[in-house]
N, C-alpha and C. Protein backbone atom coordinates (compact mmCIF):
# COMPACT_ATOMS: atom_id res chain seq x y z
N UNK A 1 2.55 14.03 -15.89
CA UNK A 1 3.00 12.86 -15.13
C UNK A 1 1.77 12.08 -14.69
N UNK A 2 1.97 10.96 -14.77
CA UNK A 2 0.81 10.01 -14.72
C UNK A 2 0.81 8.88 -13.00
N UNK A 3 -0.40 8.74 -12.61
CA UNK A 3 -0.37 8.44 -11.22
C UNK A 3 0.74 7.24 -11.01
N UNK A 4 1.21 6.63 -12.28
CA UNK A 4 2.27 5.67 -12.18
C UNK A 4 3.68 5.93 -11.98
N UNK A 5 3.87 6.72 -11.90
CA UNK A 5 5.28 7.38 -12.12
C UNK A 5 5.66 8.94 -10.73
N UNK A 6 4.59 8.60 -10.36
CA UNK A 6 4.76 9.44 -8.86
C UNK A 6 5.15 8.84 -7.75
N UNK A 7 6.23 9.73 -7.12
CA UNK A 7 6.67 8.68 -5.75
C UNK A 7 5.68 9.19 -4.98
N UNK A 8 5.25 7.87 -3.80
CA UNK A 8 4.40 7.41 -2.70
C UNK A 8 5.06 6.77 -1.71
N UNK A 9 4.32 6.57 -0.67
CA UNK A 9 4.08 5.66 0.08
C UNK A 9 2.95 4.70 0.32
N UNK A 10 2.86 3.37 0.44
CA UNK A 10 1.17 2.71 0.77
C UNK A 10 1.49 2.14 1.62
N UNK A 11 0.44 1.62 2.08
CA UNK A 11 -0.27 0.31 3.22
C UNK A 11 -0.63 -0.64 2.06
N UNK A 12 -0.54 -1.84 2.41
CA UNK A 12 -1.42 -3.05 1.45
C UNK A 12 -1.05 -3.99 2.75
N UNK A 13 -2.86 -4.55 2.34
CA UNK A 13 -3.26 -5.60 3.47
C UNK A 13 -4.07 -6.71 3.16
N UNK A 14 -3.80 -8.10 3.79
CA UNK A 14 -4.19 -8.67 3.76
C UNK A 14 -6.04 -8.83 3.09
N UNK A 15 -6.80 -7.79 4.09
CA UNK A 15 -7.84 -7.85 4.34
C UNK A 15 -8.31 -7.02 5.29
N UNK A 16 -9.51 -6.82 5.62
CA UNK A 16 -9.78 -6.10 6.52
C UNK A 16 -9.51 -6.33 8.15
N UNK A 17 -8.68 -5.34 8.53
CA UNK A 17 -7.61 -5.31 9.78
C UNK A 17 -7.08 -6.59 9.73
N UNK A 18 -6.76 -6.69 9.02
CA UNK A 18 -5.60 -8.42 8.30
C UNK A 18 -4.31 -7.51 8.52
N UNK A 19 -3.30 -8.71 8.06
CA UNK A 19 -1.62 -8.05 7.94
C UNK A 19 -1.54 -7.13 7.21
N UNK A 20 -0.25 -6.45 7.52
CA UNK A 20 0.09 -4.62 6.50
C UNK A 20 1.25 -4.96 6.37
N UNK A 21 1.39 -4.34 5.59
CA UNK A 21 2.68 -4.16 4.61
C UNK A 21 3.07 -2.47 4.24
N UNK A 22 3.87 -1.57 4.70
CA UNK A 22 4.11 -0.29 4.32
C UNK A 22 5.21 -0.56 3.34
N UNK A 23 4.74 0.19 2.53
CA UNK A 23 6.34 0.76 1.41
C UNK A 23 5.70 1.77 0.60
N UNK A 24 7.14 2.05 -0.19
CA UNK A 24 7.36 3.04 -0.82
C UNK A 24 7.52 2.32 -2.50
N UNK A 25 7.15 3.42 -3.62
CA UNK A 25 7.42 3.13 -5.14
C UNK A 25 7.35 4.75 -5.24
N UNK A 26 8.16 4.30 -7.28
CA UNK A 26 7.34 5.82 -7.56
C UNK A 26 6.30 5.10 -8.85
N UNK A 27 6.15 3.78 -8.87
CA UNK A 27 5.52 3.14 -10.07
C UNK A 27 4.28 2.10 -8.73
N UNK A 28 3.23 2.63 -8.49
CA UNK A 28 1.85 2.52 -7.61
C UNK A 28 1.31 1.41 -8.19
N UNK A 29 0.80 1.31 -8.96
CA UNK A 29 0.34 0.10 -10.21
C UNK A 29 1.30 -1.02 -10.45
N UNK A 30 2.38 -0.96 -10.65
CA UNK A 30 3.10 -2.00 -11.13
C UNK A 30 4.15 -2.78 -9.76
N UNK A 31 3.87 -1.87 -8.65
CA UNK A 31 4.29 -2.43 -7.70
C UNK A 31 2.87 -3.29 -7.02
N UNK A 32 1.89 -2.82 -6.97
CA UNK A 32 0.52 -3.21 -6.19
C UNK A 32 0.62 -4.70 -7.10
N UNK A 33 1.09 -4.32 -8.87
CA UNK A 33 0.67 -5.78 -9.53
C UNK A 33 1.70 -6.65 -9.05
N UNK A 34 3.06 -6.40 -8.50
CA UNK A 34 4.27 -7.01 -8.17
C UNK A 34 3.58 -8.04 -6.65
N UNK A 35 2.92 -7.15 -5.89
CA UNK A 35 2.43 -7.84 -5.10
C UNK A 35 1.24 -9.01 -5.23
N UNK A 36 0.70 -8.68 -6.25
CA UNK A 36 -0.68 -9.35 -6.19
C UNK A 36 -0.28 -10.79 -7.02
N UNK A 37 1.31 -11.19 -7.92
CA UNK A 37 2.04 -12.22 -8.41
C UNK A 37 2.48 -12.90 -7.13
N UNK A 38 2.68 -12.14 -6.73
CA UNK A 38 3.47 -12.58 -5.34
C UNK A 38 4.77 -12.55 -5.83
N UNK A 39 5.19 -11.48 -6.87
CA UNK A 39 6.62 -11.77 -6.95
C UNK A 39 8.35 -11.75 -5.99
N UNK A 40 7.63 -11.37 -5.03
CA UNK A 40 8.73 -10.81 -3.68
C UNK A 40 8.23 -12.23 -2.56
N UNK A 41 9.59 -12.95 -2.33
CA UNK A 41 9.70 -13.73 -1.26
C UNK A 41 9.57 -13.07 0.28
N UNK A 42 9.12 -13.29 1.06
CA UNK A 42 8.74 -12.54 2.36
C UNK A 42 7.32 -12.59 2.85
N UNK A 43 7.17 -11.63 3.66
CA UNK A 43 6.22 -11.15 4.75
C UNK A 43 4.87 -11.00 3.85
N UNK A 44 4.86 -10.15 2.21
CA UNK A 44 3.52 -9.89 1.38
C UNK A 44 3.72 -11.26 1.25
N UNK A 45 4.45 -12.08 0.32
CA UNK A 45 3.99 -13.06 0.19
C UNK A 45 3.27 -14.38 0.89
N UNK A 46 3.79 -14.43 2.18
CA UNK A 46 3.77 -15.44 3.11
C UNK A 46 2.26 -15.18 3.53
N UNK A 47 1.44 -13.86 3.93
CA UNK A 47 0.76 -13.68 4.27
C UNK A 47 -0.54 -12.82 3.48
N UNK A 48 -0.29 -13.00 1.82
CA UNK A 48 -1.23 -13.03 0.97
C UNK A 48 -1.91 -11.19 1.08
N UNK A 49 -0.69 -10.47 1.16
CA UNK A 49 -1.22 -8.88 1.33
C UNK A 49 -0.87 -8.56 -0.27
N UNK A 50 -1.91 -7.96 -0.25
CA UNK A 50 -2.86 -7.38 -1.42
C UNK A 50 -2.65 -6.67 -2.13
N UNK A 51 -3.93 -6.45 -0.81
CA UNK A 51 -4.78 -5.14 -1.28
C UNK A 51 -4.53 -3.70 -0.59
N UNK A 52 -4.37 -2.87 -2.01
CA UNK A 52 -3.87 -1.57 -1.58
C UNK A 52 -5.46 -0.53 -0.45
N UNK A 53 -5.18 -0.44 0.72
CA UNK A 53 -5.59 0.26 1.35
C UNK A 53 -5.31 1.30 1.51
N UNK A 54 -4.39 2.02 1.70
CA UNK A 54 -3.83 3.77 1.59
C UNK A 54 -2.51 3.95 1.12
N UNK A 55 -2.88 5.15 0.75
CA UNK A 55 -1.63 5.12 -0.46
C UNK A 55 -1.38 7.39 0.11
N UNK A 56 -0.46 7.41 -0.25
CA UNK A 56 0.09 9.14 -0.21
C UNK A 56 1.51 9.42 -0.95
N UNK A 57 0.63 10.42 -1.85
CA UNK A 57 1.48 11.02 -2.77
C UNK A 57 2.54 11.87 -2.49
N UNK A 58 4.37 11.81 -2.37
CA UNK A 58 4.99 12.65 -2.06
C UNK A 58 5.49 13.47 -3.09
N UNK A 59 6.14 14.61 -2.87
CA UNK A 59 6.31 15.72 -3.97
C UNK A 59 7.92 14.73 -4.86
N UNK A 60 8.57 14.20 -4.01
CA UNK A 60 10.13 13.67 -4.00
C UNK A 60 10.08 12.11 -3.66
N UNK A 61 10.63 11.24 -4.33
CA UNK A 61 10.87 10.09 -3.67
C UNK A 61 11.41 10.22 -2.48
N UNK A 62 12.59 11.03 -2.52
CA UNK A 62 12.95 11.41 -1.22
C UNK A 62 12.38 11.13 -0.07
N UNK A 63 11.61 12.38 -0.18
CA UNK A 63 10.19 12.68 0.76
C UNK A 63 8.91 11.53 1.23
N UNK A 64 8.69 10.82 0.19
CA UNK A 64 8.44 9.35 0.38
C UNK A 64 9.39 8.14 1.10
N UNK A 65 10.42 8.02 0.94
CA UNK A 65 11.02 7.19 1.69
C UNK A 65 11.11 7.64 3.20
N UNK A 66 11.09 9.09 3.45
CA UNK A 66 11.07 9.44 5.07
C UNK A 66 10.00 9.22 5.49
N UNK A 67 8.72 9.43 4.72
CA UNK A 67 7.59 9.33 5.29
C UNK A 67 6.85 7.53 5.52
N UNK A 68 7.81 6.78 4.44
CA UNK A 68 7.33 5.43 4.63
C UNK A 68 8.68 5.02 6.39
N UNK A 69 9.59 5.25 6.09
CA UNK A 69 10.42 5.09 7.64
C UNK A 69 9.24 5.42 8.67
N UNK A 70 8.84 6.75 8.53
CA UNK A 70 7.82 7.20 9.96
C UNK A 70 6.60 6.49 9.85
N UNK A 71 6.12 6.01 8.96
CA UNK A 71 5.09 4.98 9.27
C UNK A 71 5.48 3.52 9.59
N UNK A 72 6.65 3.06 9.25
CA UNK A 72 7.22 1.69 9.90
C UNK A 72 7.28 1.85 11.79
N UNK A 73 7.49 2.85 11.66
CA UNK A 73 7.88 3.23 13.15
C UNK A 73 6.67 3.12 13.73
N UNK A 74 5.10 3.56 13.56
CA UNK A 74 4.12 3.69 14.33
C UNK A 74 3.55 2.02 14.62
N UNK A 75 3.12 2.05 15.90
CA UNK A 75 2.54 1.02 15.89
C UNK A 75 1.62 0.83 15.22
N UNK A 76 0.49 -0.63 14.98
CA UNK A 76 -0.07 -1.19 14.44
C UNK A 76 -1.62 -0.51 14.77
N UNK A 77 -2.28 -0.16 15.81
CA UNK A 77 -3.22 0.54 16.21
C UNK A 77 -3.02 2.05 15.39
N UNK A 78 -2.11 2.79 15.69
CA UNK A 78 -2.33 4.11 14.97
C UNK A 78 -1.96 4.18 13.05
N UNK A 79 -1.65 2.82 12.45
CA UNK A 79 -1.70 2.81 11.06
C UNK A 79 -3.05 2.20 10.65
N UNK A 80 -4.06 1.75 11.87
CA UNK A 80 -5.11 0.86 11.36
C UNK A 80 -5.87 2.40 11.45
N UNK A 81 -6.00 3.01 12.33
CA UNK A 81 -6.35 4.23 12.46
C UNK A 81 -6.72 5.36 11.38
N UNK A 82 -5.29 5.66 10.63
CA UNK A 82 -4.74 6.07 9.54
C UNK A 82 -6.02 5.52 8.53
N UNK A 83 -5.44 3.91 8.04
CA UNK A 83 -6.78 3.64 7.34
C UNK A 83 -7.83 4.05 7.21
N UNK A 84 -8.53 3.74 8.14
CA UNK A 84 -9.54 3.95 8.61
C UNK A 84 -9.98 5.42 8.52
N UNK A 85 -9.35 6.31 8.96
CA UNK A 85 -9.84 7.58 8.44
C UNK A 85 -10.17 7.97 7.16
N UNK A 86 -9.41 7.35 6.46
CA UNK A 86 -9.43 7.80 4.64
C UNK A 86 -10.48 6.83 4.08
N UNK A 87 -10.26 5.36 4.95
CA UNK A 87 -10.67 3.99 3.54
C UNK A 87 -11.51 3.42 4.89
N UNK A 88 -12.71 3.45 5.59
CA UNK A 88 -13.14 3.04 6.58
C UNK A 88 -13.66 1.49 6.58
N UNK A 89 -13.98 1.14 4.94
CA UNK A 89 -14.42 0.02 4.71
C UNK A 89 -12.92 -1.20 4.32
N UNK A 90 -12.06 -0.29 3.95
CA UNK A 90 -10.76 -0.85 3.91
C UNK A 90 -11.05 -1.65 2.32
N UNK A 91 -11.64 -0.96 1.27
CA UNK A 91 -11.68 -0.99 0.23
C UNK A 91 -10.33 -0.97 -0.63
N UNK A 92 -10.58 -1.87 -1.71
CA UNK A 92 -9.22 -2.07 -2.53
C UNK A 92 -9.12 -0.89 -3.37
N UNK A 93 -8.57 0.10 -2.88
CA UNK A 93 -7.85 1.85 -3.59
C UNK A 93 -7.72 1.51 -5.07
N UNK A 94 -7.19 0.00 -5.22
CA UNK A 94 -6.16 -0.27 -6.40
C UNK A 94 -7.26 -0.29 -8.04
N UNK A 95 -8.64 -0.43 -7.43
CA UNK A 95 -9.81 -0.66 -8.39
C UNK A 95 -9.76 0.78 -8.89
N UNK A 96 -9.65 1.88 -7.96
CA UNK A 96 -10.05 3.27 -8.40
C UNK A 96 -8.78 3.94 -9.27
N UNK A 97 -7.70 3.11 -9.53
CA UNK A 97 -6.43 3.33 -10.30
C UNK A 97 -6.65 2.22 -11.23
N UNK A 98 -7.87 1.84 -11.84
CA UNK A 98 -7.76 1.00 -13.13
C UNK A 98 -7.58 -0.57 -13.02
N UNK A 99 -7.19 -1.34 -11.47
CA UNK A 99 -6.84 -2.46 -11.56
C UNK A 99 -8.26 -3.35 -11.27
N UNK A 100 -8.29 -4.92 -11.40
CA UNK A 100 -9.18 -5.40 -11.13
C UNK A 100 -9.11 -5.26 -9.66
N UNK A 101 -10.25 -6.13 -8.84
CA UNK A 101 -10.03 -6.15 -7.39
C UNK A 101 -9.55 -7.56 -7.32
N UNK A 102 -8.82 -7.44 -6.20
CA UNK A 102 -8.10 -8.60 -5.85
C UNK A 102 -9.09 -9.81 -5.58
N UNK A 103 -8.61 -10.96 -6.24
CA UNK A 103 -8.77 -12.04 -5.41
C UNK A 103 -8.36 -13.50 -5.22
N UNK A 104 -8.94 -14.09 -4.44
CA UNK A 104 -8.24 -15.04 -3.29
C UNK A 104 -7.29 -15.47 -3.77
């Protein structure tokens, strides 16, 4: 099974401590590219979020959709947090899965 086809959860953001966006896929790549068209009317689009900043692999989509709910729930300080522990520079993840890096 290939990193495309695994259910997750991510963050994608604007920019550094810019707007976030949490969700869930089990296709990482082709949703990050869904965003970066801007093909979804809304909140990514309106506010030009990106770039994949953290991303976590669940065993189950299942298991991914509960875990993207419990990160909707946290405030905005303890998901910048989150970041920040893993991606401190708030680097585009999406380069180290084959994609170009985003831009403007």
């Amino acid at each position: 099974m290939t990193i495309e086809r695994i259910p997750c959860v991510y963050i994608v953001a604007s920019g550094y401590n810019g707007a976030l966006y949490v969700g869930v896929t089990s296709n990482l790549i082709g949703r990050i590219l869904q965003h970066r068209a801007g093909t979804f009317d809304g909140h990514t689009k309106k506010y030009r979020i990106k770039r994949l900043v953290y991303f976590e692999i669940a065993e189950t989509m299942e298991a991914a959709i509960a875990r993207e709910k419990q990160l909707k729930r946290y405030r905005r300080d303890w998901k910048r947090n989150l970041i920040e522990r893993e991606n401190p520079a708030w680097n585009d993840l999406a380069v180290g899965l084959g994609l170009s890096p985003v831009t403007a």
